[in-house]
Protein backbone atom coordinates (compact mmCIF):
# COMPACT_ATOMS: atom_id res chain seq x y z
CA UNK A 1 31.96 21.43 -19.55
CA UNK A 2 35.11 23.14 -20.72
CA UNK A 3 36.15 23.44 -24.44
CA UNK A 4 32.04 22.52 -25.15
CA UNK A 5 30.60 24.43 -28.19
CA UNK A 6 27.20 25.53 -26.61
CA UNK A 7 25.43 24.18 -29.68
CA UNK A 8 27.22 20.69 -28.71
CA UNK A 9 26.26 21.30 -24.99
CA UNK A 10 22.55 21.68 -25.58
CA UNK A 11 22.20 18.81 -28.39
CA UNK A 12 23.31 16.74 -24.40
CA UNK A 13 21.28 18.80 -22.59
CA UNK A 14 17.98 18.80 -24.75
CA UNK A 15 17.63 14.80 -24.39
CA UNK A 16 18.08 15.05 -20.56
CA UNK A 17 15.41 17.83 -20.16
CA UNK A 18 12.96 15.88 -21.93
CA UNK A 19 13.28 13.13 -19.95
CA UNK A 20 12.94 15.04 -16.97
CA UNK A 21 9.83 16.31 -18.30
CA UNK A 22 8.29 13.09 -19.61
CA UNK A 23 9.66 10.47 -16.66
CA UNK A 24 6.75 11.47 -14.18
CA UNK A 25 4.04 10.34 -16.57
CA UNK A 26 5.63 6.15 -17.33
CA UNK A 27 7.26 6.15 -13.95
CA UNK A 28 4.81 6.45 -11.68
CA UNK A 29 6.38 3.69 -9.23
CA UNK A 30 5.23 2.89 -5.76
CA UNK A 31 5.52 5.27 -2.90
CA UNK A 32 7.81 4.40 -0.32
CA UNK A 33 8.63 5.67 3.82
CA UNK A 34 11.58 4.61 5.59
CA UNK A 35 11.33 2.98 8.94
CA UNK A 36 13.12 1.42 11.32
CA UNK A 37 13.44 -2.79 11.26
CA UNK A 38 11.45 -4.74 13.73
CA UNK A 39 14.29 -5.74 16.62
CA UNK A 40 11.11 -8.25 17.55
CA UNK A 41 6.96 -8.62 18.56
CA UNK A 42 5.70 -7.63 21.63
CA UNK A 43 2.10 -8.39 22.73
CA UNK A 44 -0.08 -5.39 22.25
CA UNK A 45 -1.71 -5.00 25.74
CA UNK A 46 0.14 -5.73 28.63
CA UNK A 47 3.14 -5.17 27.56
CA UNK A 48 5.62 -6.62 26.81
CA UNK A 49 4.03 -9.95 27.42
CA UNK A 50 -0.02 -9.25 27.34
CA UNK A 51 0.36 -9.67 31.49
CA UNK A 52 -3.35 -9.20 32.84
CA UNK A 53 -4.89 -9.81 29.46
CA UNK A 54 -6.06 -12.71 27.87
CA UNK A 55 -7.58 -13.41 24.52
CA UNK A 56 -11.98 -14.00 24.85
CA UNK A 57 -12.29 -14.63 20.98
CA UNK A 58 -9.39 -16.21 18.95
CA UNK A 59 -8.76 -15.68 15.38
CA UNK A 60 -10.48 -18.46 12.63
CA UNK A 61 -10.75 -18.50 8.93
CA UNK A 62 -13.69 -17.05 6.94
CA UNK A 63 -14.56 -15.88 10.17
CA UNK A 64 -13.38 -14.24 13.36
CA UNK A 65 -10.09 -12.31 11.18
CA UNK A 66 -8.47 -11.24 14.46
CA UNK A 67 -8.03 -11.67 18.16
CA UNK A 68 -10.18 -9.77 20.79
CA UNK A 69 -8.03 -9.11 24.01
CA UNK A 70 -9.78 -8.45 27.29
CA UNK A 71 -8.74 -7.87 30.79
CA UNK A 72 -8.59 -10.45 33.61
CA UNK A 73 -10.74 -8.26 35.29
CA UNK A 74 -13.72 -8.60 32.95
CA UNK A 75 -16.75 -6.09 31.84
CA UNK A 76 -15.28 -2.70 30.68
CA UNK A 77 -12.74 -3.05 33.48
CA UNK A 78 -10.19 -2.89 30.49
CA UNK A 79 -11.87 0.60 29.50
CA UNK A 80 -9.09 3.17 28.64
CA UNK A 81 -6.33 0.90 29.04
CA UNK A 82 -2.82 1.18 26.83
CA UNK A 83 -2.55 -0.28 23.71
CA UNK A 84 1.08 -0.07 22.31
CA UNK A 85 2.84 -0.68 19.11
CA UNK A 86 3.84 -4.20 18.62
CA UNK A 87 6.97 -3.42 17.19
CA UNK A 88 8.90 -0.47 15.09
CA UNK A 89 7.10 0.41 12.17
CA UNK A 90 4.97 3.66 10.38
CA UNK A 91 1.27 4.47 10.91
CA UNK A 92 -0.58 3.90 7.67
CA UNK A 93 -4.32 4.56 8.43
CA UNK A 94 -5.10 6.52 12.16
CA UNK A 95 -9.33 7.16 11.47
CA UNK A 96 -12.54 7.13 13.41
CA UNK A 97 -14.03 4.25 10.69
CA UNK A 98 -17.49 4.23 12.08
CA UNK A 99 -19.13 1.44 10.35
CA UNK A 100 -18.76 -1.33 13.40
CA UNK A 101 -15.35 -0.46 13.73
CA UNK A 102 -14.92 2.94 15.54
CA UNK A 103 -11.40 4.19 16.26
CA UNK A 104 -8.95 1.94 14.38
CA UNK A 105 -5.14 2.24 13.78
CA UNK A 106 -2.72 0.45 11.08
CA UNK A 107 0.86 0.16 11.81
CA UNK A 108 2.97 -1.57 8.88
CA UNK A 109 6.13 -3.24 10.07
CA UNK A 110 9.37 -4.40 8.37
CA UNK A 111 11.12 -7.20 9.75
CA UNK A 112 13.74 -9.88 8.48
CA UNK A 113 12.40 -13.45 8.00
CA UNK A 114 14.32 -16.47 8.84
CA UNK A 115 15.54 -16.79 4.85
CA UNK A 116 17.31 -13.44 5.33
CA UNK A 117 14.40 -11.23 2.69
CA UNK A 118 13.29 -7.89 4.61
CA UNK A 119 9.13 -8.72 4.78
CA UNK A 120 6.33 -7.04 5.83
CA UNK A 121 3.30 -7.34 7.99
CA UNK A 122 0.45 -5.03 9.17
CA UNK A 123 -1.19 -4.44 13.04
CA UNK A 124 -4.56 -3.59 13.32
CA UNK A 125 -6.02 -1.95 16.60
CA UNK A 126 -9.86 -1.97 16.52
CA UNK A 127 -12.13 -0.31 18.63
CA UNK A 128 -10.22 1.96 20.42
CA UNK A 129 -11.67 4.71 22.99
CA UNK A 130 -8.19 7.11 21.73
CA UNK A 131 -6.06 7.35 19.00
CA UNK A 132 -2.84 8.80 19.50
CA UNK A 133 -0.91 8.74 16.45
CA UNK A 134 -1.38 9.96 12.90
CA UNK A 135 -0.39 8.45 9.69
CA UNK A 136 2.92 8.75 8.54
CA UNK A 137 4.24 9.04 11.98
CA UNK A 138 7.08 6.43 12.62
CA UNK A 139 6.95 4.43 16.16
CA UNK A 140 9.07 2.55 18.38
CA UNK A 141 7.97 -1.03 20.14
CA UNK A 142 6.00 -0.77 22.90
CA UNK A 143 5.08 2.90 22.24
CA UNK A 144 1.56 3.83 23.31
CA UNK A 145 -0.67 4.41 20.07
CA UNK A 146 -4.47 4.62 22.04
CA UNK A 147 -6.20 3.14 24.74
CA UNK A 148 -9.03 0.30 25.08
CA UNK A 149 -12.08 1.47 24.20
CA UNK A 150 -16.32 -0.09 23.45
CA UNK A 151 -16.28 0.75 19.76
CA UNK A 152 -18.96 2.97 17.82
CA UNK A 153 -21.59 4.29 20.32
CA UNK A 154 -20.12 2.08 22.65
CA UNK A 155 -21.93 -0.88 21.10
CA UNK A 156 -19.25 -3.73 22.43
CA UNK A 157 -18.35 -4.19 26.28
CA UNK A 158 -14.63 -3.04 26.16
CA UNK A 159 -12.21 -4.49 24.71
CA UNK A 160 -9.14 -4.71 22.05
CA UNK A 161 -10.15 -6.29 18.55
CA UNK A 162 -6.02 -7.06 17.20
CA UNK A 163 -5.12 -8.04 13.62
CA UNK A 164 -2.43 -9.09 11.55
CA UNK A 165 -2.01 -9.24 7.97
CA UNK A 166 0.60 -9.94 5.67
CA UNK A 167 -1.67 -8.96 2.46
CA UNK A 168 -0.76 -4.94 2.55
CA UNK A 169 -3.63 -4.10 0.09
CA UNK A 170 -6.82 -4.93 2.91
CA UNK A 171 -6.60 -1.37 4.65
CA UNK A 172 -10.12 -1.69 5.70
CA UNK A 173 -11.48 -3.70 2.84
CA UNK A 174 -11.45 -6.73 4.29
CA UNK A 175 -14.48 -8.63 2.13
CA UNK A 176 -12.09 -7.97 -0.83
CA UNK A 177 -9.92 -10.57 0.13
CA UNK A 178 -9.35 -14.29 0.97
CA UNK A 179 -10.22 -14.16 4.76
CA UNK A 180 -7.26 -17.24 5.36
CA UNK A 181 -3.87 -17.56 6.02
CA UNK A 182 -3.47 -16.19 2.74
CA UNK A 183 -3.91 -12.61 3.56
CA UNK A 184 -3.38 -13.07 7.26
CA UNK A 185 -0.64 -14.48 9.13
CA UNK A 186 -0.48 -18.48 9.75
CA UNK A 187 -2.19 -19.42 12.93
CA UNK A 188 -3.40 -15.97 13.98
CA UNK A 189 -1.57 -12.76 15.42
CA UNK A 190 -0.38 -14.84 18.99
CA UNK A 191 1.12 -17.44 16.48
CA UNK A 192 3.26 -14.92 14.58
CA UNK A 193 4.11 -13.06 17.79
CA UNK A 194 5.27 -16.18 19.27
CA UNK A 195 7.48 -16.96 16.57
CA UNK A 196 8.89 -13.69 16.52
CA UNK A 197 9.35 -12.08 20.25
CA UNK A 198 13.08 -11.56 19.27
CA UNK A 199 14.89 -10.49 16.24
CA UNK A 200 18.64 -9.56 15.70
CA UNK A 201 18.46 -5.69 16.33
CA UNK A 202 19.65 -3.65 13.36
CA UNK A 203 19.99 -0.26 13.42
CA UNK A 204 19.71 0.77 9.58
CA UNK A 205 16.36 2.19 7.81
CA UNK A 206 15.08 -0.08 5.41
CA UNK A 207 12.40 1.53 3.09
CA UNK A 208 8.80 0.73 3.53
CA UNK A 209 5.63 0.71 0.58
CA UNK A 210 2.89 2.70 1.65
CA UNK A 211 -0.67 3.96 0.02
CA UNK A 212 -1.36 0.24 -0.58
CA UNK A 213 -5.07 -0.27 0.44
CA UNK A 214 -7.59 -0.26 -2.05
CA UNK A 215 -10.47 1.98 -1.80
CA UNK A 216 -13.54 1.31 -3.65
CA UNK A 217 -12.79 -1.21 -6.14
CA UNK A 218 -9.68 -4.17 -6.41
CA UNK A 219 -7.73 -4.25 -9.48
CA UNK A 220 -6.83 -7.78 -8.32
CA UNK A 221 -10.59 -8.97 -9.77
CA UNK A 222 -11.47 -9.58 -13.72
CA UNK A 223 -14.76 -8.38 -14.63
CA UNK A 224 -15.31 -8.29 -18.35
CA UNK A 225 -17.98 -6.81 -20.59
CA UNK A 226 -18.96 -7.57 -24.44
CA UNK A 227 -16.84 -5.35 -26.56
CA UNK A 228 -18.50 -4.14 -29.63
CA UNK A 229 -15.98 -5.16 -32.84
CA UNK A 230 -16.95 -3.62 -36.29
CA UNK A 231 -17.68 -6.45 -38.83
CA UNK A 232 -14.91 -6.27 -41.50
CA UNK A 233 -15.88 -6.85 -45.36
CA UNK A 234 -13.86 -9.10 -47.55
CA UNK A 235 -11.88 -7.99 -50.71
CA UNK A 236 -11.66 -10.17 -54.08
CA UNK A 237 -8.96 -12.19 -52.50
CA UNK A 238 -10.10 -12.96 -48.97
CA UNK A 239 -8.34 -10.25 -47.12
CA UNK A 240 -10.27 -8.29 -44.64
CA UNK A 241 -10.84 -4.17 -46.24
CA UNK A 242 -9.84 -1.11 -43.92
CA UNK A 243 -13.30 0.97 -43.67
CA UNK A 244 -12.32 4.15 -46.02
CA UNK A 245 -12.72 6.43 -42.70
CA UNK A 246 -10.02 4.49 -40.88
CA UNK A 247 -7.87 4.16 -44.68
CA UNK A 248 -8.09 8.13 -44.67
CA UNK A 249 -6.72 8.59 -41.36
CA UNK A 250 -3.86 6.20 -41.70
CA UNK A 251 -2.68 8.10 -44.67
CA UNK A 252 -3.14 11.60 -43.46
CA UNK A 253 -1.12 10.76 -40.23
CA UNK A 254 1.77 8.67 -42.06
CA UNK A 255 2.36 11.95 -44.68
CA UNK A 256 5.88 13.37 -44.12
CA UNK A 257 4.61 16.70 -42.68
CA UNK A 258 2.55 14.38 -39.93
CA UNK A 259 5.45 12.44 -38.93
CA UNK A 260 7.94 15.42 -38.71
CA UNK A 261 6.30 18.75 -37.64
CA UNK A 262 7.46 22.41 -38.91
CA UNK A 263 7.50 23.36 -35.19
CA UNK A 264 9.93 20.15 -34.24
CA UNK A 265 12.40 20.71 -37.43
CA UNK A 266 12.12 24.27 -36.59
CA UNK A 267 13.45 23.64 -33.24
CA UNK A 268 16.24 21.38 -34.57
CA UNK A 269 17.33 23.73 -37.17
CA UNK A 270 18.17 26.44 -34.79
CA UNK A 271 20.03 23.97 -32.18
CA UNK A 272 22.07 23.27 -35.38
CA UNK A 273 22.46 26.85 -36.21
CA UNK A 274 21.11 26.50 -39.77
CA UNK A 275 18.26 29.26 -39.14
């Protein structure tokens, strides 16, 4: 900044350091990936249209929350088939679960709805015998993510156990949640997939909000506690009286030297040059 006094040039710099410094600690926003749009839903077996599969146990409210998909050939015939990516999107959770679940992959997708907003929806892949992609990773429609596979200990006769949510906080928490169409898509994952095989193909990266799931507790429900209040006396005229503790306090930190430290007019005085 030409012709700039450098006592001028720090009294505009000192405001912008600060806020450098203190922005972190009140902005601490969502985190967000970039991905490409969906350019439309395949099936996630059989691809692109679930050929040789077919669906054994449909999705229901408050109960079954996905579809299982099985092949036409029955028993573990299906064992180490491909299971691809239902559409362009980012891995969010890649983990061996355990817990009933086994080998499970979450793909979050970003897609334009019919009203023109960019939305989102999440894929689950349960049970699989192979993961093959790690969280973070961005992946194309119809890519290969795992194979087919019995679950924990093999406790399930093969199969594919297929998700989808539009509620980006279940991760694998699903008991936190409605189990309806109001955390999962209308009608089940074939019903969404139906109604969006194709989309107009865009080739731009749209940003995508990740580190959404909720681990061991959900904001999203009140529990409250008594509070203890301290009983407040009455003056003369019917006002409530400020304990002397708290009255003490409140004057010590309202006193001038308080309210404008030596070290802070210290600092000003020599950006002013009045040392």
């Amino acid at each position: 900044m030409k012709g700039t006094s450098p006592r001028l040039f720090l009294l505009i710099l000192l405001p912008a350091v600060i806020l450098m410094v203190l922005a972190p600690r009140f902005c601490s926003g969502q985190a967000f990936t970039l991905t490409r749009l969906a350019d439309g839903f395949d099936y996630p077996v059989g691809k692109p249209d679930s050929y040789g599969y077919y669906v054994y146990r449909g999705f229901t409210q408050n109960g079954h929350l996905g579809e299982d998909w099985n092949g036409n050939g029955g028993g573990n015939t299906d064992l180490g088939d491909a299971v691809y990516s239902i559409a362009n999107g980012v891995v969010v959770f890649s983990q061996d679960y355990k817990k009933g679940w086994g080998n499970v992959t979450i793909i979050r997708h970003a897609y334009r709805g019919k009203s023109g907003q960019i939305l989102f929806v999440d894929s689950l892949y349960g049970h699989l015998h192979v993961r093959m992609t790690k969280v973070g990773e961005r992946v194309t429609r119809g890519q290969k993510i795992g194979t087919i596979g019995r679950g924990p200990h093999n406790m399930y006769a093969a199969h594919l156990h297929f998700e989808i949510r539009q509620d980006l906080r279940v991760g694998m928490h699903r008991s936190m949640y409605p189990q309806t169409y109001q955390t999962y898509t209308v009608g089940g994952p074939r019903t969404f997939l139906k109604a969006h095989r194709v989309l107009r193909y865009e080739s731009r990266m749209v940003r995508v909000p990740i580190n959404t799931f909720q681990k061991k507790t959900n904001p999203n429900r009140a529990y409250t506690q008594d509070i203890s209040v301290p009983k407040l006396s009455e003056d003369e005229e019917g006002s409530p009286s400020i304990p002397e503790t708290t009255s003490s306090v409140i004057s010590r930190e309202t006193e001038p030297e308080a309210t404008t430290p030596a070290a802070t007019r210290s600092m000003l005085k020599r950006l002013l040059g009045r040392d």
